[in-house]
C-alpha atoms as a PDB file:
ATOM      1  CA  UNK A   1       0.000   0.000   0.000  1.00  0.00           C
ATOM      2  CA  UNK A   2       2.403   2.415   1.161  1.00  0.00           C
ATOM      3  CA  UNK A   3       4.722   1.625  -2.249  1.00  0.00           C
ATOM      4  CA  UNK A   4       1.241   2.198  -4.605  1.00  0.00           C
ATOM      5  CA  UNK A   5       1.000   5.745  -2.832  1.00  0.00           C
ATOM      6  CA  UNK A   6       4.234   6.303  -3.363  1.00  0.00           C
ATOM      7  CA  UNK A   7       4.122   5.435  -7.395  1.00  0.00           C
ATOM      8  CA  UNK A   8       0.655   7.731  -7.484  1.00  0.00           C
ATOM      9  CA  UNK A   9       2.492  10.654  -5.647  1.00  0.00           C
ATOM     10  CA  UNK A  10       5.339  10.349  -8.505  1.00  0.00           C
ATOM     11  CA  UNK A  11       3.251  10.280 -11.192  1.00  0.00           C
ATOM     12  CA  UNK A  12       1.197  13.093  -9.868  1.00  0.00           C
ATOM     13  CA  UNK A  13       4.588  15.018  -9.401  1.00  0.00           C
ATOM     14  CA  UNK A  14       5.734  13.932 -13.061  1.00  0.00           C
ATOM     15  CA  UNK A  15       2.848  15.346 -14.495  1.00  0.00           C
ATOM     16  CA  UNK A  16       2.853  18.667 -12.429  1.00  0.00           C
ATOM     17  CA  UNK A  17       6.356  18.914 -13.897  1.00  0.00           C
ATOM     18  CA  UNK A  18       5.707  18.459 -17.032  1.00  0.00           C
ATOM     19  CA  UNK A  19       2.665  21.671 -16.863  1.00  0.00           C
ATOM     20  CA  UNK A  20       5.259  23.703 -15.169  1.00  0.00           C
ATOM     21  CA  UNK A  21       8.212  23.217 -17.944  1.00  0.00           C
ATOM     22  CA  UNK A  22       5.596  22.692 -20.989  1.00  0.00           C
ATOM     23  CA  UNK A  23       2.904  25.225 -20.012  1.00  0.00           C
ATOM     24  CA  UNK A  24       1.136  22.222 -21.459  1.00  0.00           C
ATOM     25  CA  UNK A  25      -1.432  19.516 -19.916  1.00  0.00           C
ATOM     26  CA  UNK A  26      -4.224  17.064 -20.862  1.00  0.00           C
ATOM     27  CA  UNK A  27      -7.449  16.837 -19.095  1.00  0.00           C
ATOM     28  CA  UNK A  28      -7.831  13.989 -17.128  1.00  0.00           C
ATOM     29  CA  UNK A  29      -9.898  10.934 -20.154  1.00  0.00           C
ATOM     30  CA  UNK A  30      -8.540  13.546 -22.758  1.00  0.00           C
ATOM     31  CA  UNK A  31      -6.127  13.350 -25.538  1.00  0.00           C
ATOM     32  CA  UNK A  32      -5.816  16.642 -26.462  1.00  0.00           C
ATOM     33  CA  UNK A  33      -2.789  18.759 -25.221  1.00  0.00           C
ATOM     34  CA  UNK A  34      -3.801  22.167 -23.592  1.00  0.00           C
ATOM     35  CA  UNK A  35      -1.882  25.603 -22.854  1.00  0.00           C
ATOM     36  CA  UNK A  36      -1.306  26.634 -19.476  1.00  0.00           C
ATOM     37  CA  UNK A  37      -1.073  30.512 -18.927  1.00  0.00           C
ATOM     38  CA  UNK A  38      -0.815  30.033 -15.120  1.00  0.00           C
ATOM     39  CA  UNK A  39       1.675  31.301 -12.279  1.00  0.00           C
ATOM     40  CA  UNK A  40       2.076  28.715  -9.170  1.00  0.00           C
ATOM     41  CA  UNK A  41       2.127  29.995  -5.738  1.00  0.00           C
ATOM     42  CA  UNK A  42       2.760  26.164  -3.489  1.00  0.00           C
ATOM     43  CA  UNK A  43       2.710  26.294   0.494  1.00  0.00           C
ATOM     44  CA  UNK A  44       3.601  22.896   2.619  1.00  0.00           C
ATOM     45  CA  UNK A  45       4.415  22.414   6.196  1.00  0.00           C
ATOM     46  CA  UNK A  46       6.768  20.012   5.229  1.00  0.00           C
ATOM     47  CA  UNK A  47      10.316  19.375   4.473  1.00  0.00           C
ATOM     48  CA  UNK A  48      10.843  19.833   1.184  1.00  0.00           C
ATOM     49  CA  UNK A  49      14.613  19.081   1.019  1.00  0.00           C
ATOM     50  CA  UNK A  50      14.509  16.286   3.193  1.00  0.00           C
ATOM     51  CA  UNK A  51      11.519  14.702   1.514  1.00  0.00           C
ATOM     52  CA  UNK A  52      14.061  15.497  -1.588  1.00  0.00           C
ATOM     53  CA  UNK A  53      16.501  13.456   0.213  1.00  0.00           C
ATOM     54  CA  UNK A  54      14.485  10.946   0.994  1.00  0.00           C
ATOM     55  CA  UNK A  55      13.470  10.482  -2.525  1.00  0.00           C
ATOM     56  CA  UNK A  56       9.465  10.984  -1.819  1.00  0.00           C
ATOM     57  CA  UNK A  57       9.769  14.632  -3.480  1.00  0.00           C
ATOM     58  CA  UNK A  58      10.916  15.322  -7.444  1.00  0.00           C
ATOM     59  CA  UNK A  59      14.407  17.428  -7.002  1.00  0.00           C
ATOM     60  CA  UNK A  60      13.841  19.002 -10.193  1.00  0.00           C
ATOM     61  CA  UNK A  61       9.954  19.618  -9.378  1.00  0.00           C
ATOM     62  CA  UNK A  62      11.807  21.407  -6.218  1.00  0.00           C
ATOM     63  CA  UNK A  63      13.518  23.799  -8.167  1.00  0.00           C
ATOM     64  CA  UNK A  64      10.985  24.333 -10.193  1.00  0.00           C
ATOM     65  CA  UNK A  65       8.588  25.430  -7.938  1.00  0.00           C
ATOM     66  CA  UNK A  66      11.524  26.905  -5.491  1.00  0.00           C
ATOM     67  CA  UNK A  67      12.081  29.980  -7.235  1.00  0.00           C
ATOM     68  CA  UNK A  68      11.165  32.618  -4.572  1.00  0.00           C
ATOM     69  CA  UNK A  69      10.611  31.178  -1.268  1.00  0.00           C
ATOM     70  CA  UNK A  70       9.106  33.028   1.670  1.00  0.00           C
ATOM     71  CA  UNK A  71       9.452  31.165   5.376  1.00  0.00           C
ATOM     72  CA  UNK A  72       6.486  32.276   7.807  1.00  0.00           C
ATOM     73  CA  UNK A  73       7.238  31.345  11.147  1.00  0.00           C
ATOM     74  CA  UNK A  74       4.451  29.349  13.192  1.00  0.00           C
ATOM     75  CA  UNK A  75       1.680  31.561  14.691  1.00  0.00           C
ATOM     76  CA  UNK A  76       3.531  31.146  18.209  1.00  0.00           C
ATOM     77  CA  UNK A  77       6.667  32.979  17.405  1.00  0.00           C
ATOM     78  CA  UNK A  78       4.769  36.172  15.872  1.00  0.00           C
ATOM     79  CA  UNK A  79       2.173  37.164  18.380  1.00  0.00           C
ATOM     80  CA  UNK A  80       1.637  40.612  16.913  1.00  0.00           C
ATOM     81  CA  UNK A  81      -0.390  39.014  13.826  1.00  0.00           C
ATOM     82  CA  UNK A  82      -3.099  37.603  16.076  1.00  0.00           C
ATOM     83  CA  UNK A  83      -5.311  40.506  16.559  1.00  0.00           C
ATOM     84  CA  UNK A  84      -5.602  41.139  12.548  1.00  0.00           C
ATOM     85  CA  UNK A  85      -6.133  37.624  11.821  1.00  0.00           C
ATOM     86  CA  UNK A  86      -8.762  37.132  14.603  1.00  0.00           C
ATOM     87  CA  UNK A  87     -10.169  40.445  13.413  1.00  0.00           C
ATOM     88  CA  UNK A  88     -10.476  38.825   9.830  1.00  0.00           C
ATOM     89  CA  UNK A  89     -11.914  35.414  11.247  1.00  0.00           C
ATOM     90  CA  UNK A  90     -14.529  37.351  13.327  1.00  0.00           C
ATOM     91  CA  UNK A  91     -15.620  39.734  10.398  1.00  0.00           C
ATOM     92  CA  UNK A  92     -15.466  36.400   8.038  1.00  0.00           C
ATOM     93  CA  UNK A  93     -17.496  34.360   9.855  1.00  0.00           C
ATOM     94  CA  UNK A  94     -19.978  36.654  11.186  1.00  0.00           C
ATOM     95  CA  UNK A  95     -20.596  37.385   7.564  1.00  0.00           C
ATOM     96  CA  UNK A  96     -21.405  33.854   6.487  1.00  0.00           C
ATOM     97  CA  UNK A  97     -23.939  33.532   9.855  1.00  0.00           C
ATOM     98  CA  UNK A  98     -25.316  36.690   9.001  1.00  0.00           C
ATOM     99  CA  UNK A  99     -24.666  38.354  12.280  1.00  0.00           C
ATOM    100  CA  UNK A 100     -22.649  41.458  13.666  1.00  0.00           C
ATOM    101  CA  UNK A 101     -19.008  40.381  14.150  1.00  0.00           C
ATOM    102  CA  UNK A 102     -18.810  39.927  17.968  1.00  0.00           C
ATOM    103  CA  UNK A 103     -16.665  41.355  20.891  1.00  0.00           C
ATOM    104  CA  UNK A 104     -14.259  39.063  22.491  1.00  0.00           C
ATOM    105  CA  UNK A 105     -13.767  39.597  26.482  1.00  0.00           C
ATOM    106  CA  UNK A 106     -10.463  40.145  27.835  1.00  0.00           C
ATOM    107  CA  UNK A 107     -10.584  36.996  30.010  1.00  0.00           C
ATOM    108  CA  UNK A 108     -10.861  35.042  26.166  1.00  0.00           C
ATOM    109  CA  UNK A 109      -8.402  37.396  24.621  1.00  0.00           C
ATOM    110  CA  UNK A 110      -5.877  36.232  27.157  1.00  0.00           C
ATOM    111  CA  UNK A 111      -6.394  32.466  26.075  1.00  0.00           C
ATOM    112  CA  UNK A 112      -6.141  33.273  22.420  1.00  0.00           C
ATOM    113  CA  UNK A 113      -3.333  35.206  22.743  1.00  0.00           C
ATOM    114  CA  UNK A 114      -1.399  32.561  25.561  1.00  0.00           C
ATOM    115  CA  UNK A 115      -2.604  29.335  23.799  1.00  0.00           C
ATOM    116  CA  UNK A 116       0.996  27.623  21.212  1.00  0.00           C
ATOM    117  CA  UNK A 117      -1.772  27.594  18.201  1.00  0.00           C
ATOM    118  CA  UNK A 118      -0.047  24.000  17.565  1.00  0.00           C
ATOM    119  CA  UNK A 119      -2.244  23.869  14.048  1.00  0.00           C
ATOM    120  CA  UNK A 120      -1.503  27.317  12.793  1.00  0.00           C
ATOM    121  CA  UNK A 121      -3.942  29.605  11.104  1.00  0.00           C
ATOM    122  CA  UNK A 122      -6.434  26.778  10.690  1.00  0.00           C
ATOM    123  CA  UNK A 123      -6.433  25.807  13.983  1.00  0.00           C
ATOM    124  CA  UNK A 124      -7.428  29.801  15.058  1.00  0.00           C
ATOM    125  CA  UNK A 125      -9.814  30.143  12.301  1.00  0.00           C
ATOM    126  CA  UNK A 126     -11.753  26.954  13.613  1.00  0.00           C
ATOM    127  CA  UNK A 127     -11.469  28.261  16.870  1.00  0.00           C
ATOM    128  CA  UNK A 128     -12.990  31.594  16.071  1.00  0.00           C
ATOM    129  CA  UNK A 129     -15.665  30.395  13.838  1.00  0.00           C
ATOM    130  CA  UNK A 130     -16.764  27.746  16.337  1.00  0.00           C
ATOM    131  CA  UNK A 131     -16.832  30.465  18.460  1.00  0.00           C
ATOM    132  CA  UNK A 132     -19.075  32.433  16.698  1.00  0.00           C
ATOM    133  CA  UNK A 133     -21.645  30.129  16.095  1.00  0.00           C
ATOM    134  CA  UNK A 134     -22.034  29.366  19.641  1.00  0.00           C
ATOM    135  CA  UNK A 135     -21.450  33.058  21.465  1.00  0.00           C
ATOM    136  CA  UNK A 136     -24.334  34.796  22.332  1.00  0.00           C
ATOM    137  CA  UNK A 137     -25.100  38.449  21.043  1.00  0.00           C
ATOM    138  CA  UNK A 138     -23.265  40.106  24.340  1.00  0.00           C
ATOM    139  CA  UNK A 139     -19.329  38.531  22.569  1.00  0.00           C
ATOM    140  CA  UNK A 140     -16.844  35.791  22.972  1.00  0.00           C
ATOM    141  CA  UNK A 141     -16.553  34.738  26.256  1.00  0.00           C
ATOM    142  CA  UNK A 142     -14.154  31.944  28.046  1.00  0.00           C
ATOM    143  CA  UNK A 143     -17.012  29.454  27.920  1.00  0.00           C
ATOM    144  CA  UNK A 144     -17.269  29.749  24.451  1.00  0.00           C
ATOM    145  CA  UNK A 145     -13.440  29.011  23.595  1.00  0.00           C
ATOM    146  CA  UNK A 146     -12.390  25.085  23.188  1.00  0.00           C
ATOM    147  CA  UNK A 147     -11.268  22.869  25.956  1.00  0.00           C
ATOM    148  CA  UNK A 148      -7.713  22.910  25.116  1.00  0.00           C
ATOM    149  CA  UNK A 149      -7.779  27.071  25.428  1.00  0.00           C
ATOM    150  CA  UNK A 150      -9.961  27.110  28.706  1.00  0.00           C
ATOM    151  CA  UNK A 151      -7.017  24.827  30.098  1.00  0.00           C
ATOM    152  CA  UNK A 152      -4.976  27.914  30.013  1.00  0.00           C
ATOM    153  CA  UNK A 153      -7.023  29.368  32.114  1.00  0.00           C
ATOM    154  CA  UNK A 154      -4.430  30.722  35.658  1.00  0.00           C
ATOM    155  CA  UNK A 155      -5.061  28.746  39.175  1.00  0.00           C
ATOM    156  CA  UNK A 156      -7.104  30.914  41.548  1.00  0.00           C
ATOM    157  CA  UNK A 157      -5.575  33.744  43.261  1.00  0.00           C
ATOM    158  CA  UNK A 158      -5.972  31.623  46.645  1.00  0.00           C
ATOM    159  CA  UNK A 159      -3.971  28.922  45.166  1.00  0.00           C
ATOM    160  CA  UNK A 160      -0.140  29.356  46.305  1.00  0.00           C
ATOM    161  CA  UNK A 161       0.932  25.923  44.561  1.00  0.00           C
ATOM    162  CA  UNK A 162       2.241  27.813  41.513  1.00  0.00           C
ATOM    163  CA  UNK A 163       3.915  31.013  43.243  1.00  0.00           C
ATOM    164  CA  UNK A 164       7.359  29.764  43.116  1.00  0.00           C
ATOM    165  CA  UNK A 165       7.482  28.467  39.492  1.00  0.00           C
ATOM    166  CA  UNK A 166       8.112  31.854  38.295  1.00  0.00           C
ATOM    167  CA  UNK A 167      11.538  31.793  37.094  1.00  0.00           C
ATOM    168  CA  UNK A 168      13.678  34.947  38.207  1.00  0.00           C
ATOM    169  CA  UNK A 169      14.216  37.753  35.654  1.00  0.00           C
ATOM    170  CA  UNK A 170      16.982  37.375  33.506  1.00  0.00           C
ATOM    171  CA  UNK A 171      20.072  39.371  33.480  1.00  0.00           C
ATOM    172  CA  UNK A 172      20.508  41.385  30.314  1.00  0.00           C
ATOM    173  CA  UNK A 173      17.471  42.046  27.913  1.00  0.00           C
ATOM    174  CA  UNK A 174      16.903  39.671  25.089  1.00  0.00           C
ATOM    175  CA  UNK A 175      14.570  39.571  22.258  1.00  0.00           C
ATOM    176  CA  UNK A 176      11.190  38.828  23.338  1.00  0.00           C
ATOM    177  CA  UNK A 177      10.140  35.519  21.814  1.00  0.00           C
ATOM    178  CA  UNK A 178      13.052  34.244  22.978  1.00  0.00           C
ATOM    179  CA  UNK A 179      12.807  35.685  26.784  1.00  0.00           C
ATOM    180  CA  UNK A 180       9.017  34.559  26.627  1.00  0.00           C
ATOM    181  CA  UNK A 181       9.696  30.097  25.583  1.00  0.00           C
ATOM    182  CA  UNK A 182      12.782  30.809  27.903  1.00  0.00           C
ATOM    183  CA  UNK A 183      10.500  31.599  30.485  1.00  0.00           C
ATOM    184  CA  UNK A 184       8.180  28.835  29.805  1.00  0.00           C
ATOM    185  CA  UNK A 185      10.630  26.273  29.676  1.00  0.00           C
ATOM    186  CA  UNK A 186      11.987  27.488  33.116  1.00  0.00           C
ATOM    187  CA  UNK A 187       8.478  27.198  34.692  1.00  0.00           C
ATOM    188  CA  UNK A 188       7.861  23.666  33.122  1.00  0.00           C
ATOM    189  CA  UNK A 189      11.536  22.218  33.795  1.00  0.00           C
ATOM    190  CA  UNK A 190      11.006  23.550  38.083  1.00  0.00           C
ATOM    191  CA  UNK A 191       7.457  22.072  38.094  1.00  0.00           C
ATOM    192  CA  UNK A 192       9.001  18.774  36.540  1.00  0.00           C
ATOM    193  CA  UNK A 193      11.621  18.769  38.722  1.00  0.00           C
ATOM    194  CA  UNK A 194       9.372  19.448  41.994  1.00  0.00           C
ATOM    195  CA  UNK A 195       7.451  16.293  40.949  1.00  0.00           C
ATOM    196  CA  UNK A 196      10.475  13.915  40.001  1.00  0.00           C
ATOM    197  CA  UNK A 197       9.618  14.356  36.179  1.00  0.00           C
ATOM    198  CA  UNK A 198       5.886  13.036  36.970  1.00  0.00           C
ATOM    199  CA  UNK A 199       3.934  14.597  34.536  1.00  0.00           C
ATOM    200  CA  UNK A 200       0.647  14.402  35.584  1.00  0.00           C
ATOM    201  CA  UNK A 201       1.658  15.937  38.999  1.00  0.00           C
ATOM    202  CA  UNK A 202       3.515  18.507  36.987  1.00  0.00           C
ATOM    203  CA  UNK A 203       0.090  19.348  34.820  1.00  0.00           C
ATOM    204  CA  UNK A 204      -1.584  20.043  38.363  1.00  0.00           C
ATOM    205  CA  UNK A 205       1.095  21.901  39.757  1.00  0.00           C
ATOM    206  CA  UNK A 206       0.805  23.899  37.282  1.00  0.00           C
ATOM    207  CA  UNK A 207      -3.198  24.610  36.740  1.00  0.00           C
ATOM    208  CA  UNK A 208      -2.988  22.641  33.258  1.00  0.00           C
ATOM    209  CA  UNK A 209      -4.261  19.384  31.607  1.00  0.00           C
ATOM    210  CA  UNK A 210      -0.866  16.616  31.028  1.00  0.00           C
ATOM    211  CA  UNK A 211      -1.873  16.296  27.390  1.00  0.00           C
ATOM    212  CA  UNK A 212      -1.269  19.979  26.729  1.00  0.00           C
ATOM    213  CA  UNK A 213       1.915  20.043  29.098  1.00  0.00           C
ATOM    214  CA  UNK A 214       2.966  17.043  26.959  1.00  0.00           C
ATOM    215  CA  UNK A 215       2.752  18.906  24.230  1.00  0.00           C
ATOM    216  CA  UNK A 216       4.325  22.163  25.405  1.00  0.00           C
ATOM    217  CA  UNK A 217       7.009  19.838  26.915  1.00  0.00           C
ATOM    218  CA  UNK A 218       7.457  18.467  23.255  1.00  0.00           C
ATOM    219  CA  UNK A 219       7.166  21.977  21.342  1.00  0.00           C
ATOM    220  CA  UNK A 220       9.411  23.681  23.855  1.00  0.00           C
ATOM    221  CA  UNK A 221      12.105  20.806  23.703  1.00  0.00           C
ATOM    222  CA  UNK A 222      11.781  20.573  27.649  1.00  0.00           C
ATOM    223  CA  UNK A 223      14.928  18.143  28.552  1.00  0.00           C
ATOM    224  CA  UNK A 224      14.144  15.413  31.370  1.00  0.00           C
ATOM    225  CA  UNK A 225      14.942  16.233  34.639  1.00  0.00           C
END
């Protein structure tokens, strides 16, 4: 099975080839050879190189397509986009529900704008249009957000557990992203350590669900204590 995708996915990639050199192609049950006056704009989230490498990805089709490349980091590392791109999302879907693009609370902006966005720009739009189906008329609250956002939500201000996580303010002033996953990894690496690497102890220390620390702990490249 896995060889018969492979041989579908390189005749697929021949053929793409071919349109992209040629400006030629046939309809798919036709004989007759077409022009193609088109320009290509390709995104992935994968490798390209190493799927190159690998031999699962044409190296010529690479180049081909490769011609100017533009990297966009993941939503995490460029939290300035978020408000314009939830913005867009609100006015989007309010438009297709036929209703006045809502107002999102501060509690839920906090999520949105704490939450990794693991999936990306799909992941947020789903979020937003989800949430916009089931808000009431009055905005976005926390309630209305997904499980996996209202886990972000901090531990109660009676709840001491957490107080000496915070890691101690660095030295000398670095770039933000890079003082901000510093910081997180700090927090996650004492509350691992606190708990003898126990992650499900760690999750509670911490006010969070252990499938979503797993996943910072991954994302973060947390060593073991």
């Amino acid at each position: 099975m896995v060889v018969d995708v492979v041989e579908r996915m390189a005749g697929a990639q021949a053929k793409l080839l071919r349109m992209v050199q040629e400006r030629q192609f046939q309809r798919v049950g036709g004989t007759k050879t077409l022009d193609a006056d088109i320009r290509i704009v390709a995104a992935t989230n994968r490798d390209l190189r190493k799927a190159v490498e690998d031999g699962t990805f044409r190296e010529d089709l690479y180049y081909r397509l490769n011609v100017v490349s533009i990297r966009l980091p993941p939503l995490r590392d460029r939290p300035e986009d978020l408000p314009p791109l939830v913005e867009h999302a609100l006015a989007r879907y309010a438009a297709e529900l036929g209703r006045a693009p809502l107002a999102i609370s501060e509690e839920a902006w906090h999520l949105l704008r704490t939450y990794p966005w693991p999936g990306n720009i799909r992941e947020l739009n789903n979020v937003i249009e989800r949430a916009t189906v089931l808000a009431p008329d009055d905005g976005i609250e926390v309630d209305d957000l997904p499980e996996e956002l209202r886990e972000l939500e901090a531990p109660a201000d009676n709840d001491t557990s957490a107080v000496h996580l915070i890691p101690p303010e660095p030295s000398e002033i670095r770039p933000y992203r890079d003082s901000v996953l510093e910081a997180k990894r700090a927090i996650i690496r004492r509350a691992l350590e606190k708990t003898d690497g126990h992650q499900t102890k760690a999750a509670e220390l911490l006010g969070v669900r252990q499938p979503y620390l797993a996943r910072l702990i991954k994302n973060l490249g947390v060593p073991k204590p």
